[in-house]
PDB file of N, CA and C in Angstrom:
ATOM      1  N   UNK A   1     -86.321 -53.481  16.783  1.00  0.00           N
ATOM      2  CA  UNK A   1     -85.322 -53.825  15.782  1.00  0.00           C
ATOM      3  C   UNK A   1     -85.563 -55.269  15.366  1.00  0.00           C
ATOM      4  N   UNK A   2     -85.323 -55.387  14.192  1.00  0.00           N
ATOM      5  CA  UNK A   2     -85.793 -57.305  13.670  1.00  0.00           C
ATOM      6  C   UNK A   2     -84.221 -57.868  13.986  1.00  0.00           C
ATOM      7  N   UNK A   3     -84.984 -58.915  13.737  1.00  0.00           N
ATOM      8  CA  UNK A   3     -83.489 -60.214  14.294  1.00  0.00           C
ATOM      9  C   UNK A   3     -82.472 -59.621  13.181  1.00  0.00           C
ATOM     10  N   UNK A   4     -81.630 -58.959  13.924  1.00  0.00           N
ATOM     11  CA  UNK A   4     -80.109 -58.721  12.808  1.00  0.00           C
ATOM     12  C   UNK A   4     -79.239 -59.378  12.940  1.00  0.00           C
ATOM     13  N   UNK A   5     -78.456 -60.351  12.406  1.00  0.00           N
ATOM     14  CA  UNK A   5     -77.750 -61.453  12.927  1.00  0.00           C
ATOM     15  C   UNK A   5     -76.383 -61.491  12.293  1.00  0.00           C
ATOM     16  N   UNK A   6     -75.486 -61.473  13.152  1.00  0.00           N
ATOM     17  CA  UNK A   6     -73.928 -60.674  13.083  1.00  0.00           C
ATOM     18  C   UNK A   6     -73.074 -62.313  13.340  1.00  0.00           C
ATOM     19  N   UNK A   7     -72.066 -62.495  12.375  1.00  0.00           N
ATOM     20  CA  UNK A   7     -71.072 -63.832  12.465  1.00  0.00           C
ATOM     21  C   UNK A   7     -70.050 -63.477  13.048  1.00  0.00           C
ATOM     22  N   UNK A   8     -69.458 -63.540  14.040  1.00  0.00           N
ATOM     23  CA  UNK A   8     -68.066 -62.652  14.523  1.00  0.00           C
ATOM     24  C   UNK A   8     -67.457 -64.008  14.979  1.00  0.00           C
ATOM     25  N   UNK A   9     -65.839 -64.040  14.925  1.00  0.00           N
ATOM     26  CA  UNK A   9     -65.098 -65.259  15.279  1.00  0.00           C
ATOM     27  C   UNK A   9     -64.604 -64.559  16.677  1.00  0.00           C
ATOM     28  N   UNK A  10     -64.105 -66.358  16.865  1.00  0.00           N
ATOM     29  CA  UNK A  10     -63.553 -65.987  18.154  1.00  0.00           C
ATOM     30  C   UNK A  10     -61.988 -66.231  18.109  1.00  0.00           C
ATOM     31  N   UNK A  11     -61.624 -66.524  19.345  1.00  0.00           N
ATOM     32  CA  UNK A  11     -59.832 -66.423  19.162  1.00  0.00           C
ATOM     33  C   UNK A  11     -59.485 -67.645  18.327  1.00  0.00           C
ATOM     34  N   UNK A  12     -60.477 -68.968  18.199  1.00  0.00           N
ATOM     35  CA  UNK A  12     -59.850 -70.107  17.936  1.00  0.00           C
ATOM     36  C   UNK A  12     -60.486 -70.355  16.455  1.00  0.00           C
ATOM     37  N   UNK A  13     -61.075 -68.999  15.822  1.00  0.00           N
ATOM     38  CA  UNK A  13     -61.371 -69.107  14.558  1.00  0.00           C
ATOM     39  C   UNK A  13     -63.333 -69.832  14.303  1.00  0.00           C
ATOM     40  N   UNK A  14     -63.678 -70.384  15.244  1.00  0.00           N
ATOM     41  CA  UNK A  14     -65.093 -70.928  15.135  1.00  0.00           C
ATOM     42  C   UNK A  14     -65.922 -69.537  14.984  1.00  0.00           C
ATOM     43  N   UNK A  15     -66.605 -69.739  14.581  1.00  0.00           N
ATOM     44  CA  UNK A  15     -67.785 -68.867  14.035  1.00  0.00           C
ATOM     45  C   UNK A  15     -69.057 -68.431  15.006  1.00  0.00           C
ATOM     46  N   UNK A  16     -69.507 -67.630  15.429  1.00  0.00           N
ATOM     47  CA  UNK A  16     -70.559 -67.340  16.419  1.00  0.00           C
ATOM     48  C   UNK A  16     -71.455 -66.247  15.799  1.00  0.00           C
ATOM     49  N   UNK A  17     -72.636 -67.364  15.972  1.00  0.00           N
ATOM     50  CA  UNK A  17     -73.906 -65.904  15.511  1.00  0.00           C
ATOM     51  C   UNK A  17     -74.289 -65.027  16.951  1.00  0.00           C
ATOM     52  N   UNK A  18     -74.395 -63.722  16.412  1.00  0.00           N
ATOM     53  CA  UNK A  18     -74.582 -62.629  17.254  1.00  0.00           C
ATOM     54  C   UNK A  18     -76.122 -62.451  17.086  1.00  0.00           C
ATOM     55  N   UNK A  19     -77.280 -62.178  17.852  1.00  0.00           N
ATOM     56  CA  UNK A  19     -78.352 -61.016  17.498  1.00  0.00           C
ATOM     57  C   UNK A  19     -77.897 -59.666  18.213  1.00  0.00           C
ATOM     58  N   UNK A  20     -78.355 -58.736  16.930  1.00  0.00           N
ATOM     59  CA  UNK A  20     -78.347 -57.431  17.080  1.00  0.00           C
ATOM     60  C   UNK A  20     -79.464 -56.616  17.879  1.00  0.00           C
ATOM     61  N   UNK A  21     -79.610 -56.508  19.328  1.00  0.00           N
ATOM     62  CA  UNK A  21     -79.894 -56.408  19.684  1.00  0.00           C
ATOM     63  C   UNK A  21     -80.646 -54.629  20.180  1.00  0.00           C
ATOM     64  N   UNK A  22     -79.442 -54.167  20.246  1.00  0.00           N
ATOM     65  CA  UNK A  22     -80.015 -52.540  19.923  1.00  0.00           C
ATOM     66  C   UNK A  22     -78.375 -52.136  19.368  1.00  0.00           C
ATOM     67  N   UNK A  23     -78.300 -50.810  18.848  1.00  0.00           N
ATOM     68  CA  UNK A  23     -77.547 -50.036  17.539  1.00  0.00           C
ATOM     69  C   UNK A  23     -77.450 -49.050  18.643  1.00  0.00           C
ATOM     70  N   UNK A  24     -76.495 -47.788  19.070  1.00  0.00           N
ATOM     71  CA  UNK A  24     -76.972 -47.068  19.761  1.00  0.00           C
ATOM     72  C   UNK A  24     -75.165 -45.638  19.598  1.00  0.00           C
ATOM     73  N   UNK A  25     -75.787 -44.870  19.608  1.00  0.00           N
ATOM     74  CA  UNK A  25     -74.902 -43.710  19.918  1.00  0.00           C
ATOM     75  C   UNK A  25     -74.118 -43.054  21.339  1.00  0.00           C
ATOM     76  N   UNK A  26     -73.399 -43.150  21.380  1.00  0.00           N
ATOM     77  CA  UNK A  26     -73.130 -42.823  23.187  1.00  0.00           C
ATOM     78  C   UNK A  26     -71.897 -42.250  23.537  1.00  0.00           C
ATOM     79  N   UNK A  27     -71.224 -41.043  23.597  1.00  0.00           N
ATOM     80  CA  UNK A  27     -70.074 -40.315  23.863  1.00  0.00           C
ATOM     81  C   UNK A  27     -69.386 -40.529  22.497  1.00  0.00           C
ATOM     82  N   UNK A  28     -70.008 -40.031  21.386  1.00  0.00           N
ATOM     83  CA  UNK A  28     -69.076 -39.918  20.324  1.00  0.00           C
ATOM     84  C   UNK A  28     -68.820 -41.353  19.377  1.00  0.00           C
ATOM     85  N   UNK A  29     -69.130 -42.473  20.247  1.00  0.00           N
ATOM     86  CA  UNK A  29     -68.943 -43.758  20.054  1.00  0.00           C
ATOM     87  C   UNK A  29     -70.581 -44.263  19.279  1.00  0.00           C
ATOM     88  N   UNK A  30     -70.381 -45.509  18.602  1.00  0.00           N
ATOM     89  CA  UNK A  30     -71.444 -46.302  17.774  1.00  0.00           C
ATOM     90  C   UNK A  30     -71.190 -47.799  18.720  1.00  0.00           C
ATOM     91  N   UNK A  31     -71.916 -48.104  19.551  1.00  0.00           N
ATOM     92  CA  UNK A  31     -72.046 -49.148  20.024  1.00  0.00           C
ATOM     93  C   UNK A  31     -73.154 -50.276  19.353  1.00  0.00           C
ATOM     94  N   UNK A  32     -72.857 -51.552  19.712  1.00  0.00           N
ATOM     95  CA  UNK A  32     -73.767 -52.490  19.430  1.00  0.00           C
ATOM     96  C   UNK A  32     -74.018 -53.903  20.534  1.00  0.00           C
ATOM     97  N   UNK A  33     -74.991 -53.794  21.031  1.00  0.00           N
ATOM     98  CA  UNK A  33     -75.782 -54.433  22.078  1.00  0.00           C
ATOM     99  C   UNK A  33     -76.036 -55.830  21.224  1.00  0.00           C
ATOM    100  N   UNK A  34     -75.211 -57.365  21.809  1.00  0.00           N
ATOM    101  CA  UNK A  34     -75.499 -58.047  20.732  1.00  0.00           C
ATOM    102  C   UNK A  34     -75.673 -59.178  22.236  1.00  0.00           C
ATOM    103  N   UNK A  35     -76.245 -60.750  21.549  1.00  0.00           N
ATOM    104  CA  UNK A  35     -76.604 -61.568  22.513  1.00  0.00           C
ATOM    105  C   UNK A  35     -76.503 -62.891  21.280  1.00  0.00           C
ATOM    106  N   UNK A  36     -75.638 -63.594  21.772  1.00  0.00           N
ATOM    107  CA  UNK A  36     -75.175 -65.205  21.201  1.00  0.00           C
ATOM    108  C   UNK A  36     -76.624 -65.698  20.598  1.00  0.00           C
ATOM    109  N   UNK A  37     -76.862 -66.177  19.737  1.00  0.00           N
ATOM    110  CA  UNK A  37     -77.907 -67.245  19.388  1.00  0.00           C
ATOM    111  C   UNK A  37     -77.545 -68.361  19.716  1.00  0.00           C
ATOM    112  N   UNK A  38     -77.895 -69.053  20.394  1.00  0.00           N
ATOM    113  CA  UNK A  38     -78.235 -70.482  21.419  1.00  0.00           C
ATOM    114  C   UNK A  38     -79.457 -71.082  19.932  1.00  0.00           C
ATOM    115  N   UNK A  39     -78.819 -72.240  19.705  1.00  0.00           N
ATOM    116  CA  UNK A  39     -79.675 -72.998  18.626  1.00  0.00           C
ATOM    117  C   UNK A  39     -80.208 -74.270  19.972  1.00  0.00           C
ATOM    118  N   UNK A  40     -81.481 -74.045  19.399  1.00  0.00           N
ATOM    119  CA  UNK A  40     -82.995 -74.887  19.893  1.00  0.00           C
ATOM    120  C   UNK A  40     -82.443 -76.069  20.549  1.00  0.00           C
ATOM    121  N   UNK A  41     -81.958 -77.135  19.656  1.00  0.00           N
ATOM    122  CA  UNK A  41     -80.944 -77.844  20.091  1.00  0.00           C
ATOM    123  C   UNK A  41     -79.746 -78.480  20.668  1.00  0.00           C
ATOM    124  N   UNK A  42     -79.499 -77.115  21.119  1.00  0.00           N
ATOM    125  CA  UNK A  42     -78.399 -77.273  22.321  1.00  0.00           C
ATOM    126  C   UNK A  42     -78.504 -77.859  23.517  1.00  0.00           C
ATOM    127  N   UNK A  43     -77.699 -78.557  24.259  1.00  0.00           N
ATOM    128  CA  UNK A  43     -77.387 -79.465  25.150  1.00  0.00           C
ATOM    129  C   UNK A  43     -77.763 -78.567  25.843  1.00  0.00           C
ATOM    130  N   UNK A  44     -77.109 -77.546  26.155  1.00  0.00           N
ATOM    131  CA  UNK A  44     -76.903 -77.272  27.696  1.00  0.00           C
ATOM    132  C   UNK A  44     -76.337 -75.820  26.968  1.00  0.00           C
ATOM    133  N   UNK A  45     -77.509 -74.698  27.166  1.00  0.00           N
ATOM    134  CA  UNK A  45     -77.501 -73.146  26.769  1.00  0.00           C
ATOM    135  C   UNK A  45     -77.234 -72.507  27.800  1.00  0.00           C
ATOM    136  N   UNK A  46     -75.924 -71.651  27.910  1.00  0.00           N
ATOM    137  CA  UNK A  46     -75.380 -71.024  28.674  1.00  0.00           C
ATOM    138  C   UNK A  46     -76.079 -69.640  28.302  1.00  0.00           C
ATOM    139  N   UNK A  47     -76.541 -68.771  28.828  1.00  0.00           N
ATOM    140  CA  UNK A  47     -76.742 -67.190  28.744  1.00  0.00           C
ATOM    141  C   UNK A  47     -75.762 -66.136  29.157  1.00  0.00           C
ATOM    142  N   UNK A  48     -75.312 -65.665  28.196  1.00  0.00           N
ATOM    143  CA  UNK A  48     -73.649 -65.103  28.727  1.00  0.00           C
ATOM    144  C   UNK A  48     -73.981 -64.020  28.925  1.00  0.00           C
ATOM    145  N   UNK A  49     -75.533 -63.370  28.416  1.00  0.00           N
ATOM    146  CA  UNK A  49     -75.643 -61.878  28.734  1.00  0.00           C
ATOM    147  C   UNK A  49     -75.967 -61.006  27.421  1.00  0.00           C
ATOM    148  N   UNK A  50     -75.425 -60.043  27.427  1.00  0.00           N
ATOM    149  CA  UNK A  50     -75.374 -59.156  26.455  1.00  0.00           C
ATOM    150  C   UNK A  50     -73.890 -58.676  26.183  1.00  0.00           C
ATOM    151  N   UNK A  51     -73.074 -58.826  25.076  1.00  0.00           N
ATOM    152  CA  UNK A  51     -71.962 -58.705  24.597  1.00  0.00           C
ATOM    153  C   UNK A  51     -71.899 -57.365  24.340  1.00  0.00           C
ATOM    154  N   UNK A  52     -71.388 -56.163  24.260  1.00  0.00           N
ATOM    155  CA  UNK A  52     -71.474 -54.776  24.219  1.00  0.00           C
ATOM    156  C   UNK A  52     -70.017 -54.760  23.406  1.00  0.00           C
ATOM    157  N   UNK A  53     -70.036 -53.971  22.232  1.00  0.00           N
ATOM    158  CA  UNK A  53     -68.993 -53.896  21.403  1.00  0.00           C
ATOM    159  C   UNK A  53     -68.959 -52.355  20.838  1.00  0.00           C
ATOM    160  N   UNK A  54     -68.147 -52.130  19.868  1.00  0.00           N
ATOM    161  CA  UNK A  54     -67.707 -50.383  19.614  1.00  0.00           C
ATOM    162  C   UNK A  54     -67.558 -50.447  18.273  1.00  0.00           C
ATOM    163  N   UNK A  55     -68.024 -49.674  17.245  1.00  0.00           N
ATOM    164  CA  UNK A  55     -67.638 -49.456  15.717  1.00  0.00           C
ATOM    165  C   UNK A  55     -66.249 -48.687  15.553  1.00  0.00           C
ATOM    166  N   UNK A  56     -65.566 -49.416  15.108  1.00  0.00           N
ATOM    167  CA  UNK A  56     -63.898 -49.200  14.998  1.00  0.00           C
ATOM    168  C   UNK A  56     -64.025 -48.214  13.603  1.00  0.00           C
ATOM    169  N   UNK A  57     -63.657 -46.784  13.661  1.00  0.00           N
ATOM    170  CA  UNK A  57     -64.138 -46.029  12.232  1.00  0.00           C
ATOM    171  C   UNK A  57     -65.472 -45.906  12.242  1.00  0.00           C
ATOM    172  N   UNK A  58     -65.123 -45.267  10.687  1.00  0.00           N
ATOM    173  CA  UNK A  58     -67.157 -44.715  10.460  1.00  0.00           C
ATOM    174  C   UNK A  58     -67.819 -45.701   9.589  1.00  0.00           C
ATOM    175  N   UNK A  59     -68.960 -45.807  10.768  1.00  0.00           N
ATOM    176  CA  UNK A  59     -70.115 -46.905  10.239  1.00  0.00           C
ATOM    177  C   UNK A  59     -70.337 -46.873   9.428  1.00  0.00           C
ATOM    178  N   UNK A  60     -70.310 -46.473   8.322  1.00  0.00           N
ATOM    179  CA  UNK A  60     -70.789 -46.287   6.895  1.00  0.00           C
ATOM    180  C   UNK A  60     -69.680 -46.368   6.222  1.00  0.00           C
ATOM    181  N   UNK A  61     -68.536 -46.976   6.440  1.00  0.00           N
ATOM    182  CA  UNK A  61     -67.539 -47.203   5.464  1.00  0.00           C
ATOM    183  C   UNK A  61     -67.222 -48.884   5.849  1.00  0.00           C
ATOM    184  N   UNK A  62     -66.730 -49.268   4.641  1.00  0.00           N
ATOM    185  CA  UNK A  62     -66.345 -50.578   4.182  1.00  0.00           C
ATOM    186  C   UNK A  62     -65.398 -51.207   4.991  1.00  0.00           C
ATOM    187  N   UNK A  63     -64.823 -49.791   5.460  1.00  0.00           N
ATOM    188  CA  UNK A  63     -63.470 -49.955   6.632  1.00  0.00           C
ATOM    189  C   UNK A  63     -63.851 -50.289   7.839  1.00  0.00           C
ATOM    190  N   UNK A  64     -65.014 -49.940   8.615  1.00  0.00           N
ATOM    191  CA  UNK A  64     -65.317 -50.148   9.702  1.00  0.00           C
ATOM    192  C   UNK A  64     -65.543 -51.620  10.300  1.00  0.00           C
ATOM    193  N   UNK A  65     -65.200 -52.037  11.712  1.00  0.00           N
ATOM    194  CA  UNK A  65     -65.320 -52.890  11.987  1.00  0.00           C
ATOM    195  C   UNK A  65     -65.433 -53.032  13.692  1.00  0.00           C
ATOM    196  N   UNK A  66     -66.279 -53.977  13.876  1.00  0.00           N
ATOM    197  CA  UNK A  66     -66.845 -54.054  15.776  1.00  0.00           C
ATOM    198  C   UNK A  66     -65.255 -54.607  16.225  1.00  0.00           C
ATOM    199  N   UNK A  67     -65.153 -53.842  17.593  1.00  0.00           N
ATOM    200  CA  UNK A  67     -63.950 -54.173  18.312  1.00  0.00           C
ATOM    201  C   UNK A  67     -64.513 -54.196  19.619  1.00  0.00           C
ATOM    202  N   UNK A  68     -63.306 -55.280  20.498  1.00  0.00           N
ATOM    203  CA  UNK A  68     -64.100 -54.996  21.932  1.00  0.00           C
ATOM    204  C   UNK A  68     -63.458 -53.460  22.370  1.00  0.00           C
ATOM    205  N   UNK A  69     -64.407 -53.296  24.024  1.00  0.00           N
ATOM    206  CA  UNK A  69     -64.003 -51.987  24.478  1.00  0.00           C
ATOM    207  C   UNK A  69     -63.262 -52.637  25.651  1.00  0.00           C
ATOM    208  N   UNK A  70     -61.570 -51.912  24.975  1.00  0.00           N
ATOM    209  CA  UNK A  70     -60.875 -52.243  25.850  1.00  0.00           C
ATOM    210  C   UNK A  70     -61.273 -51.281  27.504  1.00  0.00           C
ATOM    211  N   UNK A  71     -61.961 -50.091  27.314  1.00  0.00           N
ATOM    212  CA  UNK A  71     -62.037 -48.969  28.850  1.00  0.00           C
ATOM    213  C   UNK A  71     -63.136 -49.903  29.611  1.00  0.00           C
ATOM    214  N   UNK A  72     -62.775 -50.132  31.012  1.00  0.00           N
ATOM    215  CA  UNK A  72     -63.618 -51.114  31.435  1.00  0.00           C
ATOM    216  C   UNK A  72     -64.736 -49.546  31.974  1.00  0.00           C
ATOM    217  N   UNK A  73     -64.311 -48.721  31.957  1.00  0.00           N
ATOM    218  CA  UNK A  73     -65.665 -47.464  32.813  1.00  0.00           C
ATOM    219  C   UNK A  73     -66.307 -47.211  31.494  1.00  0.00           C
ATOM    220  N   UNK A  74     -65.874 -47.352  30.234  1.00  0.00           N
ATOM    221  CA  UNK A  74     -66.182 -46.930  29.079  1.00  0.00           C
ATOM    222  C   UNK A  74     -67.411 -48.081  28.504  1.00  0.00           C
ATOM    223  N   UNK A  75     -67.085 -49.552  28.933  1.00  0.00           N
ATOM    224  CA  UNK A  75     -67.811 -50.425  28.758  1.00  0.00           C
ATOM    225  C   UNK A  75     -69.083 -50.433  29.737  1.00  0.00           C
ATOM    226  N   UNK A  76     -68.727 -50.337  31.020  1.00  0.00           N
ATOM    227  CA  UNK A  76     -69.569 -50.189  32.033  1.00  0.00           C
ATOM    228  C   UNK A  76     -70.589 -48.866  31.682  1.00  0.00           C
ATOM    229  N   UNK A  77     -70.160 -47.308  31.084  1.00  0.00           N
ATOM    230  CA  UNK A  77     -71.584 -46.569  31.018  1.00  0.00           C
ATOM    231  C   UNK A  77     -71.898 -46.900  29.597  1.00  0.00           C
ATOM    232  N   UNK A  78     -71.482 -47.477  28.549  1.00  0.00           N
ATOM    233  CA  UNK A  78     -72.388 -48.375  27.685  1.00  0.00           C
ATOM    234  C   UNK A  78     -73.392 -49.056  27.661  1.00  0.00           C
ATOM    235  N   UNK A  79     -72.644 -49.995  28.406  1.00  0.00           N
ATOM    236  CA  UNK A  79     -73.810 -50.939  29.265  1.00  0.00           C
ATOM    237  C   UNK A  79     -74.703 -50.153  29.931  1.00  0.00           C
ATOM    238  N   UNK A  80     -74.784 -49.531  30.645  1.00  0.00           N
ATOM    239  CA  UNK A  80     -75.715 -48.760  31.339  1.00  0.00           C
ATOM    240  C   UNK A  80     -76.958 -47.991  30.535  1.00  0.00           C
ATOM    241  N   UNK A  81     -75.993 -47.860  29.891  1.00  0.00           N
ATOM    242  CA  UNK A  81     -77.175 -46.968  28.887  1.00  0.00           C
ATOM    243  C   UNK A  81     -78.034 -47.856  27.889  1.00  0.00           C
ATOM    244  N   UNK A  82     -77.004 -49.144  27.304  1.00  0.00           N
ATOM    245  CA  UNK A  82     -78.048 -49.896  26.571  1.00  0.00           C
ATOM    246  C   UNK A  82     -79.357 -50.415  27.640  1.00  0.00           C
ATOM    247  N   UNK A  83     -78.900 -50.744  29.020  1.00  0.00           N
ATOM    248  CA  UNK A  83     -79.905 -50.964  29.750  1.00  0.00           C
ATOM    249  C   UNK A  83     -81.065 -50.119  29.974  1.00  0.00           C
ATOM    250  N   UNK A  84     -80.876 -48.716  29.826  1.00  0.00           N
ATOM    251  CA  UNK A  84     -81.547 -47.744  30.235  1.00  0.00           C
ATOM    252  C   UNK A  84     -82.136 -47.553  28.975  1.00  0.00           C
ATOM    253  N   UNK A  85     -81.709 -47.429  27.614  1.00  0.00           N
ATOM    254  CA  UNK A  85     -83.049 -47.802  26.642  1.00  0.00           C
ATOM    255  C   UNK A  85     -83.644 -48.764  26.783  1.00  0.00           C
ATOM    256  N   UNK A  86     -83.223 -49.490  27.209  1.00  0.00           N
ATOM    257  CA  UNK A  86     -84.075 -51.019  27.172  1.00  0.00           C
ATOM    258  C   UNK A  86     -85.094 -50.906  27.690  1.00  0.00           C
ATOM    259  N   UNK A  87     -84.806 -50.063  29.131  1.00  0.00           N
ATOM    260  CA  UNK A  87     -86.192 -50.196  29.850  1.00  0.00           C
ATOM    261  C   UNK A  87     -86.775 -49.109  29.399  1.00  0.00           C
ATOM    262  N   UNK A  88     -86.405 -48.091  28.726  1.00  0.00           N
ATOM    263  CA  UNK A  88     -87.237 -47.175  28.382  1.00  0.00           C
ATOM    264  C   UNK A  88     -87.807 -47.426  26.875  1.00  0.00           C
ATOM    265  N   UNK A  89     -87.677 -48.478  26.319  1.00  0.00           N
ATOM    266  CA  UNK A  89     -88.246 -49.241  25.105  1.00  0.00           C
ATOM    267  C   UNK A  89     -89.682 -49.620  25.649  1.00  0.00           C
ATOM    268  N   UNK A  90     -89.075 -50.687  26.961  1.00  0.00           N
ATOM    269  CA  UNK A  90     -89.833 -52.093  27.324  1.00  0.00           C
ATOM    270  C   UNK A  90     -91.421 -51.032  28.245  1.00  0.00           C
ATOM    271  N   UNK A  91     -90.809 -49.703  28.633  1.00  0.00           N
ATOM    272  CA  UNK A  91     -91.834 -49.465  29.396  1.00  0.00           C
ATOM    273  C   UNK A  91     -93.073 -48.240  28.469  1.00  0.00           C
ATOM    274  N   UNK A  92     -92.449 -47.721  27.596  1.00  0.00           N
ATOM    275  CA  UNK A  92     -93.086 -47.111  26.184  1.00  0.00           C
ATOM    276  C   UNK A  92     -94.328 -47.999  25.647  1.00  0.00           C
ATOM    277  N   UNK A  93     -94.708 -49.757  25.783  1.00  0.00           N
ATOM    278  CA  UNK A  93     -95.408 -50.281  25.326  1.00  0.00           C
ATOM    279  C   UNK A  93     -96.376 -50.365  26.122  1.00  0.00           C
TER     280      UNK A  93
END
C-alpha cells in the first residue's frame, strides 16, 4: 500500500498525521491499521504502535467516518489479524 496519509484530531483539537498502513475487512467490520508520522525532526519520537480504528457506516459514502473500537476483544482480534497479514505480507516476499 503507498504512504496514505490520514489527519485525524485529537481531544484537544491539534491535528495528527496518520499513515495508512493496511485497509482490511474483518467480522463484517472495515478496519484501518494506521501509525503516527513522527517528523524527521522531532526531539524525542515516541512509537505508540499501531492505532487500529473501525469505519463508522459504509465506506463509500460521504457519511462514513473512522471511530475508535470501543469492544476491547473486538479491538484485540483486529489487531491480531492486522498482525497476521502483516506477516503473511512480510513473508510472501
Amino acid at each position: 500500500m503507498e504512504n496514505n496519509i490520514i489527519i485525524l484530531e485529537d481531544e484537544n483539537g491539534a491535528e495528527i498525521e496518520f499513515e495508512t498502513l493496511d485497509v482490511f475487512e474483518f467480522e463484517d467490520h472495515v478496519f484501518f491499521a494506521l501509525a503516527e508520522v513522527i517528523p524527521d525532526d522531532a526531539e524525542e519520537a515516541e512509537d505508540d504502535g499501531v492505532l487500529i480504528m473501525m469505519v463508522d457506516g459504509d465506506i463509500n459514502s460521504d457519511d462514513a467516518e473512522l471511530v475508535m473500537v470501543e469492544d476491547e476483544d473486538l479491538l484485540q482480534r483486529a489487531f491480531d489479524e492486522f498482525v497476521r497479514r502483516d506477516e503473511e505480507f512480510y513473508n510472501a516476499e
